[in-house]
N, C-alpha and C. Protein backbone atom coordinates (compact mmCIF):
# COMPACT_ATOMS: atom_id res chain seq x y z
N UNK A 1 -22.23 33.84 -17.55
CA UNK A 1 -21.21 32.81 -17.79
C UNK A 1 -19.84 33.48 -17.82
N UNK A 2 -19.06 32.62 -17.30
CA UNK A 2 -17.48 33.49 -17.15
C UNK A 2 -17.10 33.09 -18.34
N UNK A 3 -16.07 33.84 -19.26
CA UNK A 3 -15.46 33.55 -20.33
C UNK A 3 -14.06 32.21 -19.99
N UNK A 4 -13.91 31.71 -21.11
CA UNK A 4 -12.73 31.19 -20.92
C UNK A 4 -11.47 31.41 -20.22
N UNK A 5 -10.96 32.61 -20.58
CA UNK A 5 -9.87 32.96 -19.73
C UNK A 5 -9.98 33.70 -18.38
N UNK A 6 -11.31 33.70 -18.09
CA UNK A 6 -11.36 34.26 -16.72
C UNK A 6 -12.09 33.01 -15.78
N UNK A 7 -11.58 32.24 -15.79
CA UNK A 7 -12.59 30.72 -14.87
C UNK A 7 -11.67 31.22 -13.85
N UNK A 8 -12.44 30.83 -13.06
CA UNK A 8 -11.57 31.00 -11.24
C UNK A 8 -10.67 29.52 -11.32
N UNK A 9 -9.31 29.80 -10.63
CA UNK A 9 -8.42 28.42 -10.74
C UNK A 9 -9.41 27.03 -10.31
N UNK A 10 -8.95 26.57 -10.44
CA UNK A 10 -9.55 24.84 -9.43
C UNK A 10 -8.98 24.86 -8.12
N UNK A 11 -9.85 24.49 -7.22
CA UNK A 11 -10.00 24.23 -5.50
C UNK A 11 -7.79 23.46 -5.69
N UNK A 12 -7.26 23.41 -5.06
CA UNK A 12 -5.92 22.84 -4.98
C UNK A 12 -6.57 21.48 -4.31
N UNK A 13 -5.87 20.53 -4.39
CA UNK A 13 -5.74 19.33 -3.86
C UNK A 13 -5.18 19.09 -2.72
N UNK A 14 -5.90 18.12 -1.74
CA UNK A 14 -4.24 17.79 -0.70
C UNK A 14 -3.43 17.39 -0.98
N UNK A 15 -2.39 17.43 -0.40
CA UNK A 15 -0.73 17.47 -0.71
C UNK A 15 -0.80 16.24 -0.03
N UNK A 16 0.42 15.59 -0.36
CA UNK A 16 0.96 14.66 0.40
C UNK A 16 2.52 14.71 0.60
N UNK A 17 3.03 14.76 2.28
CA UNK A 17 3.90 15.11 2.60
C UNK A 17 4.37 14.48 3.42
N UNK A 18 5.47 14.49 4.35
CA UNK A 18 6.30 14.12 5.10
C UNK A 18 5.57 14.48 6.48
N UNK A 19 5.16 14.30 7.64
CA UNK A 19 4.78 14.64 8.60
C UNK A 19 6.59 14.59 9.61
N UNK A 20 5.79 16.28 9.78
CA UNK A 20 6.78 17.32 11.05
C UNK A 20 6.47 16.94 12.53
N UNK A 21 7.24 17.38 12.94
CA UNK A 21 7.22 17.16 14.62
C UNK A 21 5.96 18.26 15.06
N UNK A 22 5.70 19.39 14.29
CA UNK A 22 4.18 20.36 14.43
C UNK A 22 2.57 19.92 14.33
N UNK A 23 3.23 18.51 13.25
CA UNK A 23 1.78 18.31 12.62
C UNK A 23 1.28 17.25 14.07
N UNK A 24 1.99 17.07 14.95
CA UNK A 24 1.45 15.73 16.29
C UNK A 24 -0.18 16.38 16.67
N UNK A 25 -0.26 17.79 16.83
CA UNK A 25 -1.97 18.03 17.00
C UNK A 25 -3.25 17.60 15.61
N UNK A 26 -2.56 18.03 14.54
CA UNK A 26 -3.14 17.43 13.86
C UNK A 26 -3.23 16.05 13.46
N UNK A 27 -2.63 15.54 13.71
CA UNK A 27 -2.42 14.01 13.35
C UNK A 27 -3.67 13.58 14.38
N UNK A 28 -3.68 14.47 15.37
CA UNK A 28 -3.82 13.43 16.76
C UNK A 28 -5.72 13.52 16.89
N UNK A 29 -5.70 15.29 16.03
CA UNK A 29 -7.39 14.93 15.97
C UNK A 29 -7.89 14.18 15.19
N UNK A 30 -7.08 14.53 13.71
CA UNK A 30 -7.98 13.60 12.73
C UNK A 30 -8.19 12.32 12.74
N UNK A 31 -6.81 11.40 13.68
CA UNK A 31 -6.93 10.23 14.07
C UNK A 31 -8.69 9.91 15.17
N UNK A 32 -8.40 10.92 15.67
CA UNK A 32 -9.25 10.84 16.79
C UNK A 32 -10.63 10.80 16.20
N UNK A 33 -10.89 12.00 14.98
CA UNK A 33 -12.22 12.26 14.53
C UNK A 33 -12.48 10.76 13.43
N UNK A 34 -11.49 10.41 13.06
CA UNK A 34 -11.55 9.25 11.98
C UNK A 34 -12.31 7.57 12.62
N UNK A 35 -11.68 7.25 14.07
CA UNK A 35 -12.01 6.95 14.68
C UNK A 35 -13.57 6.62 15.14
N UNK A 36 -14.05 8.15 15.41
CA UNK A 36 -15.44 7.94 15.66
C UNK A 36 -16.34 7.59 14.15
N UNK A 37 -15.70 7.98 13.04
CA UNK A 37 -16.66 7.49 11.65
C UNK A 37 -16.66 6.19 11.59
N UNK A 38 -15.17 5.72 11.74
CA UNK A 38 -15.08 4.46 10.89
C UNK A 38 -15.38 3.39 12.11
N UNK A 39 -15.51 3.46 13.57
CA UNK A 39 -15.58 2.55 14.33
C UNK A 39 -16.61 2.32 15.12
N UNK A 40 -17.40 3.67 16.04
CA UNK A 40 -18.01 4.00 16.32
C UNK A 40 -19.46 3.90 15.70
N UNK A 41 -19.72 4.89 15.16
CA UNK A 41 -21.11 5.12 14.22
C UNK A 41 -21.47 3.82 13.24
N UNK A 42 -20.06 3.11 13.01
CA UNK A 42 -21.02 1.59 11.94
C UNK A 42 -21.16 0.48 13.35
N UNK A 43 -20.51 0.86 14.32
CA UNK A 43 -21.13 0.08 15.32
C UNK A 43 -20.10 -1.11 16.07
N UNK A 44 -18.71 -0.86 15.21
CA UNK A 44 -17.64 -1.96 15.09
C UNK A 44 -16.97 -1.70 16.53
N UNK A 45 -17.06 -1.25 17.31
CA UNK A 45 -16.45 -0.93 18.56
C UNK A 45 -16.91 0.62 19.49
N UNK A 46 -17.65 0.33 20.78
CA UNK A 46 -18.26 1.05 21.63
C UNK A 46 -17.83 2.38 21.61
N UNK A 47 -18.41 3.49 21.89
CA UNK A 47 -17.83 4.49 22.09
C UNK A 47 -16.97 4.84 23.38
N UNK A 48 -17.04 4.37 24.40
CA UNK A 48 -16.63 4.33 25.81
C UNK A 48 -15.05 3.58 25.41
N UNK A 49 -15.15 2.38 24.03
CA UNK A 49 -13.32 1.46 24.33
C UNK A 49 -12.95 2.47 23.44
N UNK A 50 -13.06 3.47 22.60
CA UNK A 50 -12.60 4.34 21.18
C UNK A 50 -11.89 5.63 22.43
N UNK A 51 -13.04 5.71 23.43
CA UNK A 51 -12.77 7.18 24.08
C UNK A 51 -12.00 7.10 24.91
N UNK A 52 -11.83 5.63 25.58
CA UNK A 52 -10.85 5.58 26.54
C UNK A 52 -9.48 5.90 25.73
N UNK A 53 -8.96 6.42 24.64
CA UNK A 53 -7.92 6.38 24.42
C UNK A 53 -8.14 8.06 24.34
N UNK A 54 -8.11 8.63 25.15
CA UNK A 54 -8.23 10.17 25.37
C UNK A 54 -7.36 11.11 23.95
N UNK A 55 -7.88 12.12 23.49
CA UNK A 55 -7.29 13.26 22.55
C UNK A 55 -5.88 13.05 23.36
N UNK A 56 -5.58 13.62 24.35
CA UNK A 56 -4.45 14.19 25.27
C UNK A 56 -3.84 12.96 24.84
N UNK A 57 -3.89 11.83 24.88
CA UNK A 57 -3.12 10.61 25.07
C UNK A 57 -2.60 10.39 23.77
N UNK A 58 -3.39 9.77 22.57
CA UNK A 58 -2.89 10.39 21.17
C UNK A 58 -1.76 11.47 20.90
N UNK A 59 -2.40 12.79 21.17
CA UNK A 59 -1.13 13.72 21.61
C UNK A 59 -0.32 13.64 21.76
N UNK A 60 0.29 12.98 22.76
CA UNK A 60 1.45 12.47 22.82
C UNK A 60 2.40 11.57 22.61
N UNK A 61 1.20 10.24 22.29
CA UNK A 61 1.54 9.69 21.70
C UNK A 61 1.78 10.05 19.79
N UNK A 62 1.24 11.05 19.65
CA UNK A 62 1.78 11.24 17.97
C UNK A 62 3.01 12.07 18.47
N UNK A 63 3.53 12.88 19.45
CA UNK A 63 4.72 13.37 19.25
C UNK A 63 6.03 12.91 20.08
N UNK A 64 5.17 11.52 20.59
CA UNK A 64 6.66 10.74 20.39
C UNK A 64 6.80 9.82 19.11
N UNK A 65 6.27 9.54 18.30
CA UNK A 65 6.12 8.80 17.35
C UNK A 65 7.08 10.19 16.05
N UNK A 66 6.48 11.02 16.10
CA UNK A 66 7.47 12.45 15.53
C UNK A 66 8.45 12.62 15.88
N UNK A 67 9.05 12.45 16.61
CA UNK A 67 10.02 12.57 17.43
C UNK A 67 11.30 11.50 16.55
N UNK A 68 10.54 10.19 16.28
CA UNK A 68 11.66 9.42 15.61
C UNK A 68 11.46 8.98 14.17
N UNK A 69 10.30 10.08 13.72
CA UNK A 69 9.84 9.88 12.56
C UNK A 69 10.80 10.61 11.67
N UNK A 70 10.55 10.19 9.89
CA UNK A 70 12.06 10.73 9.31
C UNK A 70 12.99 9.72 9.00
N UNK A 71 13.84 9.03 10.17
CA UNK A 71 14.35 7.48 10.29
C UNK A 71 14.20 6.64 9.42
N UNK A 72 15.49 5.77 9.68
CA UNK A 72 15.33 4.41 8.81
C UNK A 72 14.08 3.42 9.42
N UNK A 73 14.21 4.18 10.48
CA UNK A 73 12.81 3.02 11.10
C UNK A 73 11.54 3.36 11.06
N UNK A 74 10.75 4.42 10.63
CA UNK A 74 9.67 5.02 11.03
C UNK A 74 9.66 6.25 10.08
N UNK A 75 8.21 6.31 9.01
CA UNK A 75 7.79 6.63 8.06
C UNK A 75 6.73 7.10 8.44
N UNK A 76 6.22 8.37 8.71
CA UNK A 76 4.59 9.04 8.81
C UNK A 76 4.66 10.24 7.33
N UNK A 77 3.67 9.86 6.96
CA UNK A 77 3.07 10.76 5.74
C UNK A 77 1.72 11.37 6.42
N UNK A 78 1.53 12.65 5.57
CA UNK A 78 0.01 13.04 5.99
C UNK A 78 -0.30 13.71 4.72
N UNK A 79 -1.48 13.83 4.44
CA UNK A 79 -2.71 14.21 3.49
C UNK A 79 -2.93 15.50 4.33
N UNK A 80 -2.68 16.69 3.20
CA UNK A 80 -3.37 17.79 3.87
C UNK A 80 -3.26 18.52 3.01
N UNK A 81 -4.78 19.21 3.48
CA UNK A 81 -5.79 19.88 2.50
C UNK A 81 -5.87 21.83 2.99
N UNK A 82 -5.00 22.45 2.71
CA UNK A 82 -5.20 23.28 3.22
C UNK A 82 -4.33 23.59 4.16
N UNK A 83 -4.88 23.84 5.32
CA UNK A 83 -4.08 23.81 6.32
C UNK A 83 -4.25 22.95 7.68
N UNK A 84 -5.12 21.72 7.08
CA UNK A 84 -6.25 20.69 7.42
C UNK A 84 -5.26 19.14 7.20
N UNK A 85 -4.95 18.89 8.55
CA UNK A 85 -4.42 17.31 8.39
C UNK A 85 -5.85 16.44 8.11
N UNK A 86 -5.61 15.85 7.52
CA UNK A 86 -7.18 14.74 6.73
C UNK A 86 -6.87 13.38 6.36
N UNK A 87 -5.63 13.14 6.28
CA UNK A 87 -5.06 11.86 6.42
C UNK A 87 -3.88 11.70 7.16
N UNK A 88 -3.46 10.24 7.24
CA UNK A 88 -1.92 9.98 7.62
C UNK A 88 -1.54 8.21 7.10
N UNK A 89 -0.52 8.38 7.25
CA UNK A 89 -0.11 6.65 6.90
C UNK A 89 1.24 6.95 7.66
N UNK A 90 1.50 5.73 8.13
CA UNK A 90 2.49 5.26 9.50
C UNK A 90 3.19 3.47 9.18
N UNK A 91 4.30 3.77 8.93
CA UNK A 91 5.24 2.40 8.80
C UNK A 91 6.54 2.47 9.24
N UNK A 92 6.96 1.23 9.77
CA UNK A 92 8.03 0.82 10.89
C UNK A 92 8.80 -0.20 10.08
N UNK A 93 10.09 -0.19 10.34
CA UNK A 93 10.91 -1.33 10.04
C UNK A 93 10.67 -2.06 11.43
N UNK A 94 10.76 -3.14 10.65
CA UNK A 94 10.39 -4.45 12.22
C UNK A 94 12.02 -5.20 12.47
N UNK A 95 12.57 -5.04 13.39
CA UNK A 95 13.46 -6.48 13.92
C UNK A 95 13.19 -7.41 14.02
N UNK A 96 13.45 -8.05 12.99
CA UNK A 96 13.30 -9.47 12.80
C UNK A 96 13.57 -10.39 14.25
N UNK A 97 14.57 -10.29 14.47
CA UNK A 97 15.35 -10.55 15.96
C UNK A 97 14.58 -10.06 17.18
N UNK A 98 13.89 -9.21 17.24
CA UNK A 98 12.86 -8.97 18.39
C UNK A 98 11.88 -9.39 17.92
N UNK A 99 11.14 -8.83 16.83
CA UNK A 99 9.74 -9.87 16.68
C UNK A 99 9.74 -11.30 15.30
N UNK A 100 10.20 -11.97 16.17
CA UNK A 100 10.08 -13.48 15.02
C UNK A 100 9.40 -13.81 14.19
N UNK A 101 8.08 -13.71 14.42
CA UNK A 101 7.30 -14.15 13.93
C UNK A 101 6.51 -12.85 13.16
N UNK A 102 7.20 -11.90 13.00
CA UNK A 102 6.72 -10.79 11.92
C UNK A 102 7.04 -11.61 10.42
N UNK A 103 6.06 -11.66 9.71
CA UNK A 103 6.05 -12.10 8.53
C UNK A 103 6.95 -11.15 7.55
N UNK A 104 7.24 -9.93 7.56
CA UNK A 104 7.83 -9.19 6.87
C UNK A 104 8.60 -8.08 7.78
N UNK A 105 10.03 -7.32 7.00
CA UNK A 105 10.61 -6.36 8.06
C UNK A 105 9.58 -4.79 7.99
N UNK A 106 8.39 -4.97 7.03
CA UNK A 106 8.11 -3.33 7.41
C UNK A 106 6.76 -3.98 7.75
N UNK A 107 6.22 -2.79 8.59
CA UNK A 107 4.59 -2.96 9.21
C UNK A 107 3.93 -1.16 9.01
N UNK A 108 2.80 -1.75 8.41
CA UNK A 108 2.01 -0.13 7.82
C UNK A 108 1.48 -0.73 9.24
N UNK A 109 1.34 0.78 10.23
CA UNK A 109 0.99 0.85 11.63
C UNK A 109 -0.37 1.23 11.25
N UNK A 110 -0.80 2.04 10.44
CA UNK A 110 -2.06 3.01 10.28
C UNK A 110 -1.95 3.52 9.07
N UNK A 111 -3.05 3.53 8.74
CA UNK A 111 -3.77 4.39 7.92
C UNK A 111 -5.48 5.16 7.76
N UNK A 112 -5.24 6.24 7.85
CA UNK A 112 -6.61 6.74 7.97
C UNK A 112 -6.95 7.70 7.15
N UNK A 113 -7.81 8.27 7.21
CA UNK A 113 -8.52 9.15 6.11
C UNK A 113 -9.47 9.61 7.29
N UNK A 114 -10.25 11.00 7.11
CA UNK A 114 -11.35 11.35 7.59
C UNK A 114 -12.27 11.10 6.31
N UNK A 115 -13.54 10.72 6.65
CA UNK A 115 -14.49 10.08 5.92
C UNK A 115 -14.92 10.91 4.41
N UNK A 116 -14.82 12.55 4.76
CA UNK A 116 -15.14 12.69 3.25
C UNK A 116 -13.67 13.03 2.46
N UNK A 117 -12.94 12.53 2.53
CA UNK A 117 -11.57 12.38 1.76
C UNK A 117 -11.25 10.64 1.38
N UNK A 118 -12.71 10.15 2.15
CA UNK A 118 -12.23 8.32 1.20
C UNK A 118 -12.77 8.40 0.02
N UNK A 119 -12.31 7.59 -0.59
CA UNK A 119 -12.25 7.16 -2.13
C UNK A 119 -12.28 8.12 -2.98
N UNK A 120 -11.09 9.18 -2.78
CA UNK A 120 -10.76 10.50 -3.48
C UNK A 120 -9.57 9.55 -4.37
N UNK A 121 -8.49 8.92 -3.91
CA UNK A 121 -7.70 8.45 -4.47
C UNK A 121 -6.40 8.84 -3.32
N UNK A 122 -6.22 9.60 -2.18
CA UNK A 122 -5.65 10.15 -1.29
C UNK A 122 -5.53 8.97 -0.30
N UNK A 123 -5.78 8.08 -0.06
CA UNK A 123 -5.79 6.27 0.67
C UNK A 123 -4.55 5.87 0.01
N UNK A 124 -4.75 6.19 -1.64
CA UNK A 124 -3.65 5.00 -2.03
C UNK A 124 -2.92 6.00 -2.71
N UNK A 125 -2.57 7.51 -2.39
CA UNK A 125 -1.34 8.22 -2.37
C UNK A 125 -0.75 8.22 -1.19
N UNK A 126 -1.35 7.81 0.45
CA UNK A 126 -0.30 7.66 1.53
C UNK A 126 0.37 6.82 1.60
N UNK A 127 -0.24 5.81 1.39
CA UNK A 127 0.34 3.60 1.22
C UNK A 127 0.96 4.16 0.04
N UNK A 128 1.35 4.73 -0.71
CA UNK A 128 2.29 4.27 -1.83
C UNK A 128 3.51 4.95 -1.18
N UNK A 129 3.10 6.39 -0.39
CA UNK A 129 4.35 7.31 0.22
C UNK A 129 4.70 7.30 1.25
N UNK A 130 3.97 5.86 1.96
CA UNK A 130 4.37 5.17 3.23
C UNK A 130 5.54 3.90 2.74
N UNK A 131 4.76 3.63 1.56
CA UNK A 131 5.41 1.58 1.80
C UNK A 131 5.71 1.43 0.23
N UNK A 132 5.02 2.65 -0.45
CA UNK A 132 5.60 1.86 -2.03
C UNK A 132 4.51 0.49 -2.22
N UNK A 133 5.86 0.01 -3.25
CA UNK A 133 4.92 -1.56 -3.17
C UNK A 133 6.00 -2.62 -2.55
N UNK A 134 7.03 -2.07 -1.13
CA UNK A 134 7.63 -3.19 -0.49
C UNK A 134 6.60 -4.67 -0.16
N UNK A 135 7.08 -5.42 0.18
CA UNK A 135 6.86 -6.31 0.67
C UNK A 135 6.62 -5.45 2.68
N UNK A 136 5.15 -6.42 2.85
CA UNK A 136 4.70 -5.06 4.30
C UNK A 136 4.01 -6.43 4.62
N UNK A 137 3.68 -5.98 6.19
CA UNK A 137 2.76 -6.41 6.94
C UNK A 137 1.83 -5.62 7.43
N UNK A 138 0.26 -5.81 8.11
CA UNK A 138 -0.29 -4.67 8.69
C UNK A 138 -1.76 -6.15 9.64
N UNK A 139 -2.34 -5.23 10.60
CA UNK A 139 -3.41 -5.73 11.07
C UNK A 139 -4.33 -4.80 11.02
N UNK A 140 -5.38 -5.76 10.74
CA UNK A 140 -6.59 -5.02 10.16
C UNK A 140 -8.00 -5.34 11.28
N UNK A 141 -8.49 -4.39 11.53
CA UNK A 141 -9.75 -5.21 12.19
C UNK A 141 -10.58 -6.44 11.33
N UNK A 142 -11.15 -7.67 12.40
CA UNK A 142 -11.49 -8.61 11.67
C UNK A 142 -12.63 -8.53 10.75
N UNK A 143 -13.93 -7.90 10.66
CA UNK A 143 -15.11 -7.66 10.24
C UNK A 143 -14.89 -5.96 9.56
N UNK A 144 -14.15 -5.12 9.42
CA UNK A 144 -13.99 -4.13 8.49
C UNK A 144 -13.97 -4.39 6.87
N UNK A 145 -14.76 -4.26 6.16
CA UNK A 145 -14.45 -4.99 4.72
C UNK A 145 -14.41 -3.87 3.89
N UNK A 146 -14.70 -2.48 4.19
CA UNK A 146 -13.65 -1.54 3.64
C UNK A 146 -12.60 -1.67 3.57
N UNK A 147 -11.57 -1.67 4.89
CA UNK A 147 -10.51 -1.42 4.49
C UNK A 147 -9.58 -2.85 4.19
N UNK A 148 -10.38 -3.84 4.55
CA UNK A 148 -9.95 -4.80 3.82
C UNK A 148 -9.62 -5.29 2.42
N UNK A 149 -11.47 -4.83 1.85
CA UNK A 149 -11.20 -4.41 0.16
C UNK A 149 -9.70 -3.52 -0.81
N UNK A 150 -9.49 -2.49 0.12
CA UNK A 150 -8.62 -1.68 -0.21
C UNK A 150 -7.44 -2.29 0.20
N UNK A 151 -6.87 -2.82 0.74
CA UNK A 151 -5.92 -4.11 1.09
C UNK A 151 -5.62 -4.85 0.03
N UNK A 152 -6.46 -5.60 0.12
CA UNK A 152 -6.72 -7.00 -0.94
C UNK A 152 -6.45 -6.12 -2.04
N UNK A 153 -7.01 -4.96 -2.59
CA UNK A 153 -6.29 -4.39 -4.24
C UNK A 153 -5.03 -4.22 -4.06
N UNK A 154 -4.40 -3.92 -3.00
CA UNK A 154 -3.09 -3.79 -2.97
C UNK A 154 -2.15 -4.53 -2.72
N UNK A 155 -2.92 -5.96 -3.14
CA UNK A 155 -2.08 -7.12 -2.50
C UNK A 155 -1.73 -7.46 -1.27
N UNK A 156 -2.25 -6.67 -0.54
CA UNK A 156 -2.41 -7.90 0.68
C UNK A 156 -3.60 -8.92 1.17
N UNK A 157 -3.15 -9.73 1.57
CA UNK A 157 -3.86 -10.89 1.62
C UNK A 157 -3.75 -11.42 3.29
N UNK A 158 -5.20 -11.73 3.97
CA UNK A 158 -4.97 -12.84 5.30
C UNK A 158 -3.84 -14.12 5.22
N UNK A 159 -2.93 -14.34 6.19
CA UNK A 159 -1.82 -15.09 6.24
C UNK A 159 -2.31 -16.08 7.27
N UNK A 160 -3.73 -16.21 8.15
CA UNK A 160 -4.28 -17.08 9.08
C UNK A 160 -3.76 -16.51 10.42
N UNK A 161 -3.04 -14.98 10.47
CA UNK A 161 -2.48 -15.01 11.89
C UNK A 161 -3.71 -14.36 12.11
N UNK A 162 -4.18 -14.26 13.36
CA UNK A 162 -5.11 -13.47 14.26
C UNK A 162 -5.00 -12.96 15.55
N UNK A 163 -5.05 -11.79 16.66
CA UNK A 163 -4.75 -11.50 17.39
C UNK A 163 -5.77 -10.69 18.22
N UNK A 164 -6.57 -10.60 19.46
CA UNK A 164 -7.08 -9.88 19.71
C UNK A 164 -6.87 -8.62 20.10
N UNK A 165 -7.80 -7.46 19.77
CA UNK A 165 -6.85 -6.09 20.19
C UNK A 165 -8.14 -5.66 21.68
N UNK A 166 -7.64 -6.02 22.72
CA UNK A 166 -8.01 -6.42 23.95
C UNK A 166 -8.83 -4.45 24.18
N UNK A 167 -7.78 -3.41 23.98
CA UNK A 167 -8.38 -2.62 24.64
C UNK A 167 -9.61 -2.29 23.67
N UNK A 168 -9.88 -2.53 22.78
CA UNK A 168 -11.32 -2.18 21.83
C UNK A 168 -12.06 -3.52 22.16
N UNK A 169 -11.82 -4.33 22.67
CA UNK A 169 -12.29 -6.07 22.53
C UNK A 169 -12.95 -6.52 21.32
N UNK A 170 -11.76 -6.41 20.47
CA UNK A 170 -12.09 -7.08 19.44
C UNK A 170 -11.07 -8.06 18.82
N UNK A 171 -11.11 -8.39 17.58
CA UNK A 171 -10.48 -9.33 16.59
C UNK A 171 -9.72 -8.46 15.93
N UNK A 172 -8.51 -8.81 15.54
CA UNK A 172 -7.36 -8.36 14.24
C UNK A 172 -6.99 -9.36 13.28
N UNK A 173 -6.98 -9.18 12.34
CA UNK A 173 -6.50 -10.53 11.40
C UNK A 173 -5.10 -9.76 10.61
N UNK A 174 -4.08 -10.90 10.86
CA UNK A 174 -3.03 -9.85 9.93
C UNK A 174 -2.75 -10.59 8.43
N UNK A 175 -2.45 -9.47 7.46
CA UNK A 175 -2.92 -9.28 6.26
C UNK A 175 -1.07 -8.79 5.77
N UNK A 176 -0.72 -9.31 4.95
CA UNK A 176 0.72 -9.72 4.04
C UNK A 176 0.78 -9.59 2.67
N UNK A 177 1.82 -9.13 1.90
CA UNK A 177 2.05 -8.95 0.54
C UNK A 177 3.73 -9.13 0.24
């Protein structure tokens, strides 16, 4: 038995931080690996509509998204453990004037977790260091009741809009607070 004053420290926690214009590879796998847990494997969308959105494509698409992240318009946080991106959360100020019918001016774009970092409490340290508790919009897949659950505690609620998200062929329901 180790004595009291000699216990080895505790494992550190992930951090939660500001996402850099460096972190676009990481962002872009864990999105990618998160993907195949939460969509894939429970069966909620094919592997062939998940894959058509290629690593490479993500890629770049996370470092143009970095690129204007920082901004009054565009908020990315990431969860990281180490030297291990393992989460992210992503929110936009919306133009009212370009999109009308946005129920609110901010939209949480994403949020993810890789699967063994859910229900650590690291979900609802990105949404708080994405959006706080503004007034937000977000779309959710229609039949996900994870992350719906985790929604609904945070006050958001279905508003009756619905939208299909064509390249997965599925349902979105958008969800308001």
């Amino acid at each position: 038995m180790t004595p009291p004053d000699k216990q080895a420290a505790p494992a550190s926690a992930p951090v939660i931080r500001a996402a850099r214009a460096d972190d676009a590879p990481g962002i872009a796998r864990m999105h990618w690996e998160s993907h195949q847990t939460t969509y894939i494997d429970p069966g909620f969308v094919t592997r062939e509509r998940i894959e058509a959105w290629t690593l490479e494509q993500r890629l770049e698409g996370w470092r143009q998204v970095l690129d204007v992240a920082g901004g009054p318009e565009r908020t990315v946080v990431v969860a990281v453990d180490g030297d291990l991106i393992v989460g992210f959360a992503d929110a936009c100020t919306v133009d009212l004037a370009d999109e009308p019918d946005a129920p609110r001016d901010l939209e949480l774009k994403g949020l993810y977790l890789l699967d063994a970092h859910q229900g650590t409490g690291l979900g609802q340290a990105l949404l708080d260091a994405a959006i706080g508790d503004r007034p937000a919009y977000l779309w959710a897949m229609a039949g996900e009741t994870r992350a719906r659950a985790f929604y609904r505690r945070n006050g958001f609620e279905p508003d009756g809009a619905e939208a299909p998200f064509e390249l997965w062929d599925i349902m979105t329901v958008r969800l308001v607070r």
